[in-house]
N, C-alpha and C. Protein backbone atom coordinates (compact mmCIF):
# COMPACT_ATOMS: atom_id res chain seq x y z
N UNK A 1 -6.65 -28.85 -4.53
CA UNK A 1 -7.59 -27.75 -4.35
C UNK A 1 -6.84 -26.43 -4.47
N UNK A 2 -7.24 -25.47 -5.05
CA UNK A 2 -7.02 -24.09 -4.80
C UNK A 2 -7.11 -22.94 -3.80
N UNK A 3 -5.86 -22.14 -3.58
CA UNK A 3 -6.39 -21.18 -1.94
C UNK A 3 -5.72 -19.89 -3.26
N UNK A 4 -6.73 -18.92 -2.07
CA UNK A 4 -6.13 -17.74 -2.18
C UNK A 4 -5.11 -17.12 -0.73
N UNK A 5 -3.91 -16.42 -1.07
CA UNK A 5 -3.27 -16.56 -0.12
C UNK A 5 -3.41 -14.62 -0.38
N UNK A 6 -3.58 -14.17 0.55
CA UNK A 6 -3.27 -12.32 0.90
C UNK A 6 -2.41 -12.24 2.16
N UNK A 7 -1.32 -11.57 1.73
CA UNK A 7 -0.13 -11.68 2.79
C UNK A 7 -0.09 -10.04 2.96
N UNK A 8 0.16 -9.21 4.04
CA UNK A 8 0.14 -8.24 4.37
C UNK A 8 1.26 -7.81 4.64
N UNK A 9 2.37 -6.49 4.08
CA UNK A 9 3.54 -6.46 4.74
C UNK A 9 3.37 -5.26 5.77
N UNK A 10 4.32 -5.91 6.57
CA UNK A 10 4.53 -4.33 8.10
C UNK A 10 4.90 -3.17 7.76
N UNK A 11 4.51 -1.88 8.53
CA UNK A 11 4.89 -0.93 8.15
C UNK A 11 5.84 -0.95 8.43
N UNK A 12 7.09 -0.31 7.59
CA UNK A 12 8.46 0.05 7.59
C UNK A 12 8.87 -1.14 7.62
N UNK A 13 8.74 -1.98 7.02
CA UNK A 13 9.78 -3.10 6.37
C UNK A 13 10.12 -3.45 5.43
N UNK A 14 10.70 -1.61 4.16
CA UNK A 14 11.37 -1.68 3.15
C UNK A 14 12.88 -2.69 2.89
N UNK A 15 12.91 -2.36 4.07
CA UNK A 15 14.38 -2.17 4.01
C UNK A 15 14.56 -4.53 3.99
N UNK A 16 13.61 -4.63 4.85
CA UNK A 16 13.63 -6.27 5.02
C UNK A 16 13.15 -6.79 3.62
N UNK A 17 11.85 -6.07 3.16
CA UNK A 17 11.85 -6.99 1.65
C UNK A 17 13.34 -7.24 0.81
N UNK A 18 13.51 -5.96 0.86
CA UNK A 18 14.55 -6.19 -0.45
C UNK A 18 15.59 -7.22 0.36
N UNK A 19 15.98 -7.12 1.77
CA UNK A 19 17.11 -8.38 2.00
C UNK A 19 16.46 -9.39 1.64
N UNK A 20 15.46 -10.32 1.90
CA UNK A 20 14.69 -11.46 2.03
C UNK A 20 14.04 -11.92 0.23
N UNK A 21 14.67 -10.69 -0.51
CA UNK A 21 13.61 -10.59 -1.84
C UNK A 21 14.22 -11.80 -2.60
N UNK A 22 15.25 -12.47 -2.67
CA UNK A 22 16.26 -13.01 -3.40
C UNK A 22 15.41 -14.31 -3.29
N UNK A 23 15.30 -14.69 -1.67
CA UNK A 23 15.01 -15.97 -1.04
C UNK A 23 13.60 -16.40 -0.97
N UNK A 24 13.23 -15.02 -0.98
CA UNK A 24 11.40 -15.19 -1.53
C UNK A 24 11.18 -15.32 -3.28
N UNK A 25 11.92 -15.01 -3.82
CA UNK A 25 11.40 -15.56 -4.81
C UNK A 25 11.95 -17.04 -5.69
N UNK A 26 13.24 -17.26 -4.67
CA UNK A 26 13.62 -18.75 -4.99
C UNK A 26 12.20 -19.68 -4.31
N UNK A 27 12.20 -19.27 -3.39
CA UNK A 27 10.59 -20.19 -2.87
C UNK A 27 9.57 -20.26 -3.73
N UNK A 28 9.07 -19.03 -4.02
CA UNK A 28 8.08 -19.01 -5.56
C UNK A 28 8.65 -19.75 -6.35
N UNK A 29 10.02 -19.87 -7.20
CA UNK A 29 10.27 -20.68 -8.00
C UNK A 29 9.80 -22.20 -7.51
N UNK A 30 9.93 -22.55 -6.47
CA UNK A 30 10.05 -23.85 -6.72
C UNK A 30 8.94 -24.31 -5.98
N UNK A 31 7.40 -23.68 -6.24
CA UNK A 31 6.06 -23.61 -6.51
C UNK A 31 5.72 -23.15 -7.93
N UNK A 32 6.87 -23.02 -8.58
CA UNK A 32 5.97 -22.69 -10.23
C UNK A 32 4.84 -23.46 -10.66
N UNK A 33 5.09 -24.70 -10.45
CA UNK A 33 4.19 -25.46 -11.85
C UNK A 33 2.23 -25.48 -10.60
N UNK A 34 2.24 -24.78 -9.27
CA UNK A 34 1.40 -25.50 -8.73
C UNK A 34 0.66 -23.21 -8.70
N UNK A 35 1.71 -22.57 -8.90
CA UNK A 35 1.05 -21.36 -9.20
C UNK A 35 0.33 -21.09 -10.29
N UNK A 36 -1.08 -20.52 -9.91
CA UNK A 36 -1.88 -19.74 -10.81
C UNK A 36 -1.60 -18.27 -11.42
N UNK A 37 -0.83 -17.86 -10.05
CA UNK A 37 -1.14 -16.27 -10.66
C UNK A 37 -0.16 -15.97 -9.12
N UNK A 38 0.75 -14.66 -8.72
CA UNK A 38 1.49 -14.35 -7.98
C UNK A 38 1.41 -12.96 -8.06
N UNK A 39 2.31 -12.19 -6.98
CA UNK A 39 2.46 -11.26 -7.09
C UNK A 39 2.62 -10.21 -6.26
N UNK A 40 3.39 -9.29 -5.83
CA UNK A 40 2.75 -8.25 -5.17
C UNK A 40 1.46 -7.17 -5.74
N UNK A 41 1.00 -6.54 -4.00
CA UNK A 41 -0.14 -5.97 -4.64
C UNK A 41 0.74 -4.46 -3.88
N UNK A 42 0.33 -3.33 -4.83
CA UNK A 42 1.58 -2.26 -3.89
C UNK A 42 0.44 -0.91 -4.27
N UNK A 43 1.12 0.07 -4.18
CA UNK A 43 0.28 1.35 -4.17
C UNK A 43 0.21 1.57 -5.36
N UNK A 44 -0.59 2.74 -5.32
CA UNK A 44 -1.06 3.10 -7.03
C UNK A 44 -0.06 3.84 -7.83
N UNK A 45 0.63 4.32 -7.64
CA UNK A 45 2.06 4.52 -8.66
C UNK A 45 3.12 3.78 -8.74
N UNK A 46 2.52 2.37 -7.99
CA UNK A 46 3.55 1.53 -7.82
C UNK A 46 4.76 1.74 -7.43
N UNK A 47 5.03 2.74 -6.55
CA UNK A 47 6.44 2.77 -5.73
C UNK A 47 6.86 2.17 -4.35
N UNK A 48 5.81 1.71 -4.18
CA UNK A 48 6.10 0.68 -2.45
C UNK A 48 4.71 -0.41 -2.55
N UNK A 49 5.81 -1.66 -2.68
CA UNK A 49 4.91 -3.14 -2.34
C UNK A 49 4.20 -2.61 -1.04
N UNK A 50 3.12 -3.67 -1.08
CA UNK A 50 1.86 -3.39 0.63
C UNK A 50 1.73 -4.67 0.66
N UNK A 51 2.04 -5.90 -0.12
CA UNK A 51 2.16 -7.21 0.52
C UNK A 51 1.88 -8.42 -0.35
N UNK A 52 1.75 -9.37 -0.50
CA UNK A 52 2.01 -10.19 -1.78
C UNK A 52 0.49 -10.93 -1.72
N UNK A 53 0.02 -11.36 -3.18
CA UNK A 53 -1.03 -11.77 -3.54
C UNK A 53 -1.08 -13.33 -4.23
N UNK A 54 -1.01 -14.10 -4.07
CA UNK A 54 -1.01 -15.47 -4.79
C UNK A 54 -2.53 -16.39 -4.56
N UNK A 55 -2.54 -17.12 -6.31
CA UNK A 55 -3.60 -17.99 -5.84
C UNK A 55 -2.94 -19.12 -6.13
N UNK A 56 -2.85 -20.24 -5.78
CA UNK A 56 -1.71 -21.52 -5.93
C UNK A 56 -2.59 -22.63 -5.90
N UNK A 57 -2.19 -24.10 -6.46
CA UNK A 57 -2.94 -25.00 -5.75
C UNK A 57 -1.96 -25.97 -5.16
N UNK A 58 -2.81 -26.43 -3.95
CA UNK A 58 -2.12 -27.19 -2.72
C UNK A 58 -3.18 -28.45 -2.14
N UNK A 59 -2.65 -29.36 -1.82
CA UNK A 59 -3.15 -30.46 -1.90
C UNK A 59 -4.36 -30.10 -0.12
N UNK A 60 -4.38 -29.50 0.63
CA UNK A 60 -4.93 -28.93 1.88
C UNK A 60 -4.66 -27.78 2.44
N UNK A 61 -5.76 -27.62 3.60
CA UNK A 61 -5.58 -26.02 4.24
C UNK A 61 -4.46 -27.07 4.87
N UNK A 62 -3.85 -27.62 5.46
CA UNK A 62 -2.54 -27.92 6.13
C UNK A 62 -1.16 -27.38 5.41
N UNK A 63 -1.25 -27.94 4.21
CA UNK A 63 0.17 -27.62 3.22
C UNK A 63 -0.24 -26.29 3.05
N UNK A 64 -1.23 -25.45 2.45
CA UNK A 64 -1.27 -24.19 2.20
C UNK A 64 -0.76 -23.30 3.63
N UNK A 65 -1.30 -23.62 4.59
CA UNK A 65 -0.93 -22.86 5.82
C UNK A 65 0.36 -23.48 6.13
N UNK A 66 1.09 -24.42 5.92
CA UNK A 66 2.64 -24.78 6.15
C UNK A 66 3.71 -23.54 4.61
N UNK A 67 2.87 -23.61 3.51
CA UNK A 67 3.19 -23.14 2.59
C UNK A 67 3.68 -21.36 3.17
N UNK A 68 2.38 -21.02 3.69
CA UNK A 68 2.68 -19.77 3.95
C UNK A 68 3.95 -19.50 5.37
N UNK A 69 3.90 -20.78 6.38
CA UNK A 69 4.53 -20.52 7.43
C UNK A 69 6.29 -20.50 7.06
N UNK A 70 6.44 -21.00 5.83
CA UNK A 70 7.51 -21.31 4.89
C UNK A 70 8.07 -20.09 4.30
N UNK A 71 7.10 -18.93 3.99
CA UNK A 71 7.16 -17.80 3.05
C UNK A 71 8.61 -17.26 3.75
N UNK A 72 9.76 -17.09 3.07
CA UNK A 72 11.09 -16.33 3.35
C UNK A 72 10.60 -14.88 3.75
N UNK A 73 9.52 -14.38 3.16
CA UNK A 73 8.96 -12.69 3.74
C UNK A 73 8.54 -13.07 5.37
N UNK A 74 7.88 -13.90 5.58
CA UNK A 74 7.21 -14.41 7.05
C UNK A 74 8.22 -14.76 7.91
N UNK A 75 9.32 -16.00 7.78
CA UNK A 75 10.05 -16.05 8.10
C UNK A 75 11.13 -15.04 9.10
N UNK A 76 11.41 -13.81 7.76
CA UNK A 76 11.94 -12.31 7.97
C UNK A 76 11.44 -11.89 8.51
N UNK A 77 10.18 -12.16 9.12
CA UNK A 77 9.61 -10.77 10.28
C UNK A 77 8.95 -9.39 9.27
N UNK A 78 8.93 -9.69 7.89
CA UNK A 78 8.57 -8.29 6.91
C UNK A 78 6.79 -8.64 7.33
N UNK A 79 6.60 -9.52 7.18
CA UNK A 79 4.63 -10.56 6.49
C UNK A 79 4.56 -11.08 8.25
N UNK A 80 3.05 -10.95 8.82
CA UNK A 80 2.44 -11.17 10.13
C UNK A 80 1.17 -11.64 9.98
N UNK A 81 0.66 -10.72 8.87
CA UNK A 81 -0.79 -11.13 8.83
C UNK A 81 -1.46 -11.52 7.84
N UNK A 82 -2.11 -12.44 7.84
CA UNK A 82 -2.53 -13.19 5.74
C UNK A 82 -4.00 -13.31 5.97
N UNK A 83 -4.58 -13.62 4.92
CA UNK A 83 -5.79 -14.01 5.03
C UNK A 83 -6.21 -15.43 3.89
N UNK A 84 -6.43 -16.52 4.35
CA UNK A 84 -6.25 -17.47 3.27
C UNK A 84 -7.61 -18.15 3.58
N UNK A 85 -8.16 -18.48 2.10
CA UNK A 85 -9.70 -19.19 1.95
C UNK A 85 -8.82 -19.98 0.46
N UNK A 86 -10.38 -20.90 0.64
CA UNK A 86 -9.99 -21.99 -0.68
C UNK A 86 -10.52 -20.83 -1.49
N UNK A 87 -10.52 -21.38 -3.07
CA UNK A 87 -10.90 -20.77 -3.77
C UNK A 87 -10.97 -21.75 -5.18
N UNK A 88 -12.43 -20.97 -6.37
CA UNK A 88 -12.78 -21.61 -6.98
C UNK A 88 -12.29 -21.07 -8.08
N UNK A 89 -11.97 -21.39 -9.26
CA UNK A 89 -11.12 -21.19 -10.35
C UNK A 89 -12.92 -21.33 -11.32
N UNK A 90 -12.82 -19.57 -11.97
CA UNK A 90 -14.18 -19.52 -13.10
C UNK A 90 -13.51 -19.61 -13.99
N UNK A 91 -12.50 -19.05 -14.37
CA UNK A 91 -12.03 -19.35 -15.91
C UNK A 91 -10.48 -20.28 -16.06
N UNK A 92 -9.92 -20.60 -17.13
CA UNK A 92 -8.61 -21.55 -16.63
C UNK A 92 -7.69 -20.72 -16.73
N UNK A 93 -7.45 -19.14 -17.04
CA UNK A 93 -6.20 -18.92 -17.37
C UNK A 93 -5.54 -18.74 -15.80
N UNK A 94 -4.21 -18.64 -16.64
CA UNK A 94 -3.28 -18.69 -15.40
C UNK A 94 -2.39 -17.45 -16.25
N UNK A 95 -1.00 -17.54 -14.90
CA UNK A 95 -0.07 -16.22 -15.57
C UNK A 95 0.66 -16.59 -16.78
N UNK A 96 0.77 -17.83 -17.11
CA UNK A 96 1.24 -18.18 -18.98
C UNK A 96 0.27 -17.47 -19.96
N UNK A 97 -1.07 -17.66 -19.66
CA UNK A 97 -2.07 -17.51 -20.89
C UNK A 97 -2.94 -16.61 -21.12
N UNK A 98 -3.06 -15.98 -19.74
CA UNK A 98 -4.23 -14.62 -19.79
C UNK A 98 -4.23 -14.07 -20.79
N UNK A 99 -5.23 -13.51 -20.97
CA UNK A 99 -5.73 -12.15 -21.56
C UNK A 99 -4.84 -10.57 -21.17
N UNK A 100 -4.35 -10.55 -22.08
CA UNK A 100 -3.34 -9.45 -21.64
C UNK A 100 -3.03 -8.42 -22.68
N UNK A 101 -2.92 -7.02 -21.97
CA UNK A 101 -2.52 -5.77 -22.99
C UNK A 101 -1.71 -5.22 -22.61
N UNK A 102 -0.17 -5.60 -23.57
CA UNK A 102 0.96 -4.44 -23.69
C UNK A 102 0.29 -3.16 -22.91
N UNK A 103 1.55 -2.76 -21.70
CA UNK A 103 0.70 -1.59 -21.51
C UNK A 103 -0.40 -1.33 -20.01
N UNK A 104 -1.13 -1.80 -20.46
CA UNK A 104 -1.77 -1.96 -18.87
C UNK A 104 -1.12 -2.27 -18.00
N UNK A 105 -2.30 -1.65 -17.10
CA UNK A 105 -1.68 -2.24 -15.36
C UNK A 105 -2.71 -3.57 -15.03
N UNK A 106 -2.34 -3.89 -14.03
CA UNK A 106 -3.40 -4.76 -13.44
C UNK A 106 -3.57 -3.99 -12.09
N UNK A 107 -5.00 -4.60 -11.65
CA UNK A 107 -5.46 -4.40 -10.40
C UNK A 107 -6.03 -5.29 -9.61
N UNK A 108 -5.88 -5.51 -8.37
CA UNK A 108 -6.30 -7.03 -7.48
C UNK A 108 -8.00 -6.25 -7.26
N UNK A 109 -8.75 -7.07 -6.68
CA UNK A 109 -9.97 -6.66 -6.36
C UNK A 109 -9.95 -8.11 -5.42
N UNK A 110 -10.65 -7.49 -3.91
CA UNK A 110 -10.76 -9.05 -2.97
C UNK A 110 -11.89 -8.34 -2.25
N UNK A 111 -12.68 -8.99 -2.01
CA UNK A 111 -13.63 -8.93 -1.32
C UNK A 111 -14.32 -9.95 -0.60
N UNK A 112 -14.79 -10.09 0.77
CA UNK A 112 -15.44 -11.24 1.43
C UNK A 112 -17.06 -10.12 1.84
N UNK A 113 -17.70 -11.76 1.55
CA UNK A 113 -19.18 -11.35 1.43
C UNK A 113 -19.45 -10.61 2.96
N UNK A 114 -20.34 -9.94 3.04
CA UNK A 114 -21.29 -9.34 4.30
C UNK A 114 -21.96 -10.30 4.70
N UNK A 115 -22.52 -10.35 6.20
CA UNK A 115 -22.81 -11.30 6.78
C UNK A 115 -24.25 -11.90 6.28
N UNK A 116 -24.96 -11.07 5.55
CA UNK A 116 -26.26 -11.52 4.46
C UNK A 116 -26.22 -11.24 3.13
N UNK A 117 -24.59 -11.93 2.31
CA UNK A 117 -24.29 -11.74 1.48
C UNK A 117 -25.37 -13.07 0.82
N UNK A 118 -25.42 -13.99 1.31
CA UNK A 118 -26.08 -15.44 0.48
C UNK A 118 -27.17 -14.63 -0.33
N UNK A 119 -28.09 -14.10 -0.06
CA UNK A 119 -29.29 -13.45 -0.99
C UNK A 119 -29.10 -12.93 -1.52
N UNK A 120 -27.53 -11.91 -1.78
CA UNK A 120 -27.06 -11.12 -2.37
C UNK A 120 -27.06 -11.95 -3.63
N UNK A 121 -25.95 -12.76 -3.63
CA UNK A 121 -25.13 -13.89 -4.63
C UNK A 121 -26.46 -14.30 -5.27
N UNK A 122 -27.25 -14.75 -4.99
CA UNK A 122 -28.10 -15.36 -5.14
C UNK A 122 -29.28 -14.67 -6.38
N UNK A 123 -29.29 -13.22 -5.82
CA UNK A 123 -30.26 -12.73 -6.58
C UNK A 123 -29.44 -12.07 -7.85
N UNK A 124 -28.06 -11.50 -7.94
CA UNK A 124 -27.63 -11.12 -8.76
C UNK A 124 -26.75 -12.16 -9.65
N UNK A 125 -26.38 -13.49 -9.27
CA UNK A 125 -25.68 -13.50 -9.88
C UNK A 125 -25.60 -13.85 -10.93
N UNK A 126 -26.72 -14.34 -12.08
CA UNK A 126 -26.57 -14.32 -13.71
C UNK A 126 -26.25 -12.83 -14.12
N UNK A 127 -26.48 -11.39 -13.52
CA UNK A 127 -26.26 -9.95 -14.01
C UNK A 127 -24.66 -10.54 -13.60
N UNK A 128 -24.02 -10.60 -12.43
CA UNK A 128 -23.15 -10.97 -12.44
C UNK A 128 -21.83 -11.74 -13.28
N UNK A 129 -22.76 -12.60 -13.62
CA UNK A 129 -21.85 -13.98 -15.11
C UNK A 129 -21.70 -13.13 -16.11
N UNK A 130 -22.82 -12.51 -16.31
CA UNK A 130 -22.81 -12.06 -17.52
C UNK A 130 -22.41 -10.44 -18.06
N UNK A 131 -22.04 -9.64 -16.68
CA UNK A 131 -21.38 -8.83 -16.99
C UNK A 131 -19.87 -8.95 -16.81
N UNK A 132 -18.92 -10.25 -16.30
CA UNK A 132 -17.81 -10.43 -16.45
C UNK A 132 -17.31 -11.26 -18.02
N UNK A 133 -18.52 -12.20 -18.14
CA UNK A 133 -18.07 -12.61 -19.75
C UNK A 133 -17.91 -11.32 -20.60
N UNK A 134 -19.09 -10.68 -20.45
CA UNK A 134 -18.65 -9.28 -21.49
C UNK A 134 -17.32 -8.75 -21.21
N UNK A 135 -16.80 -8.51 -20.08
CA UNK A 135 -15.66 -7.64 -20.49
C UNK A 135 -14.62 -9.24 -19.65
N UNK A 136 -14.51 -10.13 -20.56
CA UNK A 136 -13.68 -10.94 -20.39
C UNK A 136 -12.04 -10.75 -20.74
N UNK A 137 -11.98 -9.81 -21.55
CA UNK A 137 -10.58 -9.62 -22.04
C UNK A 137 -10.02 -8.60 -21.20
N UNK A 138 -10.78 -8.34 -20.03
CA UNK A 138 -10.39 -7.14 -19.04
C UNK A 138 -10.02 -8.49 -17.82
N UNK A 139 -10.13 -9.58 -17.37
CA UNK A 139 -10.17 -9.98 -16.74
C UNK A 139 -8.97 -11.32 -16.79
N UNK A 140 -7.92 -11.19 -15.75
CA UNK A 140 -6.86 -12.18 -15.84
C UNK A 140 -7.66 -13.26 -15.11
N UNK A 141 -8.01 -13.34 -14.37
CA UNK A 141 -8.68 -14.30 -13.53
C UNK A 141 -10.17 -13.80 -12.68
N UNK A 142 -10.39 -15.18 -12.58
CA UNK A 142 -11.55 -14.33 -11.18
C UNK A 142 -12.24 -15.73 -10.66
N UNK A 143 -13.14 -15.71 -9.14
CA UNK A 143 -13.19 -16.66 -8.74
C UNK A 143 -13.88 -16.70 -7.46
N UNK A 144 -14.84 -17.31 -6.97
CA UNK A 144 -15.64 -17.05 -5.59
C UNK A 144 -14.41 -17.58 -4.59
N UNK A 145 -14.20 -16.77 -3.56
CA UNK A 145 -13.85 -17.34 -2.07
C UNK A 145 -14.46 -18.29 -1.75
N UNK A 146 -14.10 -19.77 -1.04
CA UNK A 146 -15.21 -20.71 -0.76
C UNK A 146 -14.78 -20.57 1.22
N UNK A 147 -16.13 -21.15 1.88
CA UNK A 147 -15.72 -21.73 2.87
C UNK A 147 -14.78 -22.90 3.25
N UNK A 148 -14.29 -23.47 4.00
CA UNK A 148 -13.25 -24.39 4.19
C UNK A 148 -13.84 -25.79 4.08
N UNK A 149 -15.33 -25.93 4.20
CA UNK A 149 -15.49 -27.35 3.35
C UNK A 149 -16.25 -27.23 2.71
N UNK A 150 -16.03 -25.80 1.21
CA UNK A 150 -16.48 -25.74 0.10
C UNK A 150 -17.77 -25.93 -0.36
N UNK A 151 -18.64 -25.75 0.80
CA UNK A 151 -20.20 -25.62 0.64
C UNK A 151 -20.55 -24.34 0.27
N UNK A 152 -19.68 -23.62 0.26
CA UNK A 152 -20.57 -22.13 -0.25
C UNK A 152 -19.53 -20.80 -0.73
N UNK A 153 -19.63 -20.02 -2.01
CA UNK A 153 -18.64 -18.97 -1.83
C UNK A 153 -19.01 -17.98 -0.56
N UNK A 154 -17.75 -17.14 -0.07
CA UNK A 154 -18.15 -16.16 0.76
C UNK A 154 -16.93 -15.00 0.76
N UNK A 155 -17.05 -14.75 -0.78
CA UNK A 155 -16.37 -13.29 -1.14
C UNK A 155 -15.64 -13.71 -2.71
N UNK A 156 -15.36 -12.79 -2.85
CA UNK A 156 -14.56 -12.89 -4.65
C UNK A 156 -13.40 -12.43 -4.99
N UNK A 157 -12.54 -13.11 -6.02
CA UNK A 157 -11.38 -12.43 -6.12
C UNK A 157 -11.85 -12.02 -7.88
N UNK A 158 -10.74 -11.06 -8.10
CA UNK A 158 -10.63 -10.64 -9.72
C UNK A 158 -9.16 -10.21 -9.55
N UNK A 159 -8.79 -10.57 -10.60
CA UNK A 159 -7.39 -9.80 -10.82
C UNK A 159 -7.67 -9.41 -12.36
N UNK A 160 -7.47 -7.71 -12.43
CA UNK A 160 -8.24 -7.25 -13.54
C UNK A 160 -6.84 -6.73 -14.21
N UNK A 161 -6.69 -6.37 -15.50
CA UNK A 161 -6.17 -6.01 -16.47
C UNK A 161 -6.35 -4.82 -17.30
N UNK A 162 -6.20 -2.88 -16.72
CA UNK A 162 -6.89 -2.49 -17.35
C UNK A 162 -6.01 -0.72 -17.56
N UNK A 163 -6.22 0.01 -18.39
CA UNK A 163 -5.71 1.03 -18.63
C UNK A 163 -4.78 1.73 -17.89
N UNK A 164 -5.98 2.08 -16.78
CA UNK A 164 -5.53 2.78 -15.54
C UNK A 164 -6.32 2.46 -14.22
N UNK A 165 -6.25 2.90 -13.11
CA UNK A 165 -6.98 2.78 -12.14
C UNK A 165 -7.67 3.08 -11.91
N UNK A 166 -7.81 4.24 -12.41
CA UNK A 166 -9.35 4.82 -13.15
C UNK A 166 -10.68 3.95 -13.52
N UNK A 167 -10.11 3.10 -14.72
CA UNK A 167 -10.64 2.37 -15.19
C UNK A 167 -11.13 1.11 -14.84
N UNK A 168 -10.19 0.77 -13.56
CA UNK A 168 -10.58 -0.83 -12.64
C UNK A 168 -11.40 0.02 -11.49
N UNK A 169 -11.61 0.77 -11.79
CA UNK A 169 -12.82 1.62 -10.35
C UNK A 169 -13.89 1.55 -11.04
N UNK A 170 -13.96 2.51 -12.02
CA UNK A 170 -15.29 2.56 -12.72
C UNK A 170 -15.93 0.95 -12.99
N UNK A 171 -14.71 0.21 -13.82
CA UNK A 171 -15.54 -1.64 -14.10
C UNK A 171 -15.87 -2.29 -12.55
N UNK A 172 -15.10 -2.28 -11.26
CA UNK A 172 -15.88 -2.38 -10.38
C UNK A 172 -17.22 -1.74 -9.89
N UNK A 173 -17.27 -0.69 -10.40
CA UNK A 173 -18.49 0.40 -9.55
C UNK A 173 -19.48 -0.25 -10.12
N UNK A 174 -19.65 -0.66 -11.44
CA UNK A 174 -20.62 -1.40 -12.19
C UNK A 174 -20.90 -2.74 -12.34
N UNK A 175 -19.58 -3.40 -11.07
CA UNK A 175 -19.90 -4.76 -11.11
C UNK A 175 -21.15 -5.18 -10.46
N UNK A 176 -21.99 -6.03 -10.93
CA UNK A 176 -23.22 -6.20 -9.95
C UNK A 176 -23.10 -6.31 -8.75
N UNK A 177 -22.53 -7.22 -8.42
CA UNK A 177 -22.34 -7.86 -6.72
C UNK A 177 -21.85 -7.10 -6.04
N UNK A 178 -20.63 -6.17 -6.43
CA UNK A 178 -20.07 -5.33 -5.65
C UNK A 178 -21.18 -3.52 -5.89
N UNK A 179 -22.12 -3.49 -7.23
CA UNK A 179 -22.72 -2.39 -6.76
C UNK A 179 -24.15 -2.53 -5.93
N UNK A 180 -24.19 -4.15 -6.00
CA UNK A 180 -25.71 -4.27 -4.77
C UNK A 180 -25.41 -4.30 -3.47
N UNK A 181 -23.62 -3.91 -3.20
CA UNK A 181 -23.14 -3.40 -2.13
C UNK A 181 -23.12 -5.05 -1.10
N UNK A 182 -22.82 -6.61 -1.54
CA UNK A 182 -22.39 -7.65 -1.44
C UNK A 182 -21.23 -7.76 -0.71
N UNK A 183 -20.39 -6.60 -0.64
CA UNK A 183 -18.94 -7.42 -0.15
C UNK A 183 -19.16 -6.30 1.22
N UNK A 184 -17.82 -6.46 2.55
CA UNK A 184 -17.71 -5.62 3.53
C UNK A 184 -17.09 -5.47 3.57
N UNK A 185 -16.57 -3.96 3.41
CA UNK A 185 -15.63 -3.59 3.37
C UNK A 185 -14.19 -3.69 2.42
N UNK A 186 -14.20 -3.88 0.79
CA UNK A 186 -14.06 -4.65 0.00
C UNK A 186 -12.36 -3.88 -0.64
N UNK A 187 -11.10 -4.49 -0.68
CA UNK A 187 -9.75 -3.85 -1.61
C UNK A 187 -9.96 -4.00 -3.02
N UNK A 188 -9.81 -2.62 -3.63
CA UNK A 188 -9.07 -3.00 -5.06
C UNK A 188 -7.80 -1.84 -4.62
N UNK A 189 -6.73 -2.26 -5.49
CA UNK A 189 -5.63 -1.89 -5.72
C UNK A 189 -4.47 -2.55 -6.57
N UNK A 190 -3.71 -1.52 -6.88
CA UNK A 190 -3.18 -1.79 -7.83
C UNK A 190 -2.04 -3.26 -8.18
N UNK A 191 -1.87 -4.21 -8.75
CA UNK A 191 -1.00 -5.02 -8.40
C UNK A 191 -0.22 -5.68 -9.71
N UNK A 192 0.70 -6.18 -9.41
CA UNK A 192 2.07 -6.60 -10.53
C UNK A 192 2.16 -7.99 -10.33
N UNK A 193 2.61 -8.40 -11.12
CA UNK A 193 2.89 -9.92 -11.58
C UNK A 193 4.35 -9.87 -10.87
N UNK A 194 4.35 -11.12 -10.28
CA UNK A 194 5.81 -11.36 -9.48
C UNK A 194 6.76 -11.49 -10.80
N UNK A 195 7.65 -11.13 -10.43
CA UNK A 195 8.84 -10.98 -11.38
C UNK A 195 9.18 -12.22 -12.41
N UNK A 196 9.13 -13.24 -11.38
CA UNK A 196 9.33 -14.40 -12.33
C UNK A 196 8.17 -15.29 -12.93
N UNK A 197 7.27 -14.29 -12.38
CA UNK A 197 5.68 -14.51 -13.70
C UNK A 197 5.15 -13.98 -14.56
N UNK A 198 5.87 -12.86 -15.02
CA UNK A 198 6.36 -11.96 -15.73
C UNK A 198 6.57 -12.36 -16.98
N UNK A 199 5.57 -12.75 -17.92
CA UNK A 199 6.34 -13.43 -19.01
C UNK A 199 6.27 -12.30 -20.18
N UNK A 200 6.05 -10.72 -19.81
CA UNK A 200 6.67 -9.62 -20.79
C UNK A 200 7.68 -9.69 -20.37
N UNK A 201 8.49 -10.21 -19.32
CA UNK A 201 9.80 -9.18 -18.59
C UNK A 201 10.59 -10.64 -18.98
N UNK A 202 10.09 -11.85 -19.13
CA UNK A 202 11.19 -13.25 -19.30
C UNK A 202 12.20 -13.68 -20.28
């Protein structure tokens, strides 16, 4: 099964990523073949990580939550607080095959539904399908949040692909679900491919 994992880093624990950075990403390595997509998600000029983004698959919420208790950032005392749901995979790419433009940035987008999100989903979502197939080549991934025994989504991820940030505001503002005002309280921001998923930088 698939989770989404959102890891949060502490304030003022520059100085701990970069010790711990070596050992966190030998751990990622040796989750390659079960990663979808990685990464930190950091500020909008990209000069300071705000905490790491992965969607992976793991055989249970047990191994996924051992997975994260494992994280060399967590470990370090940098990562305290995560937020992890299963999650449903809409399209197959992963960080080998996406849709991708020399050039762009990417941007995370996460959102969990409002507490009378079901009618939301419900009433929009073919405007929904069908305004992400259209701009499919803007889109590395994307995917409903599920509950924990997968009876129902209850929020969405996107990891978008796009000019500027500018530009992943405006394609959100016009996403259906998120402009029939569906999610509470909802992140986009800016985010990078972990280094060793990086296959411009490999």
């Amino acid at each position: 099964m698939y989770f989404s994992i959102l890891i949060y880093d502490e304030p003022d624990t520059v100085h701990l990523r970069d010790e711990h950075r070596q050992a966190h990403l030998d751990y990622l390595t040796s989750f390659n073949d079960q990663t979808i997509f990685a990464g930190p998600f950091v500020v909008e000029d990209d000069t300071l990580d705000l905490g790491s983004f992965r969607l992976i698959e793991l055989p249970d919420r047990v191994t996924a939550e051992r997975h994260i208790a494992n994280e060399p950032f967590i470990l370090g005392g940098m990562q305290k607080r995560w937020r992890l749901h299963r999650w449903k995979r809409s399209v197959p790419n992963t960080w080998r095959d996406c849709p991708r433009t020399k050039g762009n940035l990417q941007a995370l987008f996460y959102g969990l539904d409002r507490p009378d999100g079901a009618a939301i989903r419900q009433e929009f979502h073919h405007a929904h399908s069908a305004y992400l197939k259209e701009h499919a080549d803007n889109i590395l991934v994307r995917g409903p949040l599920r509950n924990d025994d997968d009876t129902k989504s209850i929020g969405s991820v996107l990891l978008l692909d796009m000019p500027d940030m500018d530009a992943a505001r405006d394609f959100m503002a016009n996403e259906p679900f998120n402009k029939a005002g569906l999610y509470d309280n909802p992140m986009l921001t800016r985010w990078r491919f972990g280094r060793i998923f990086d296959r411009f930088k490999v």
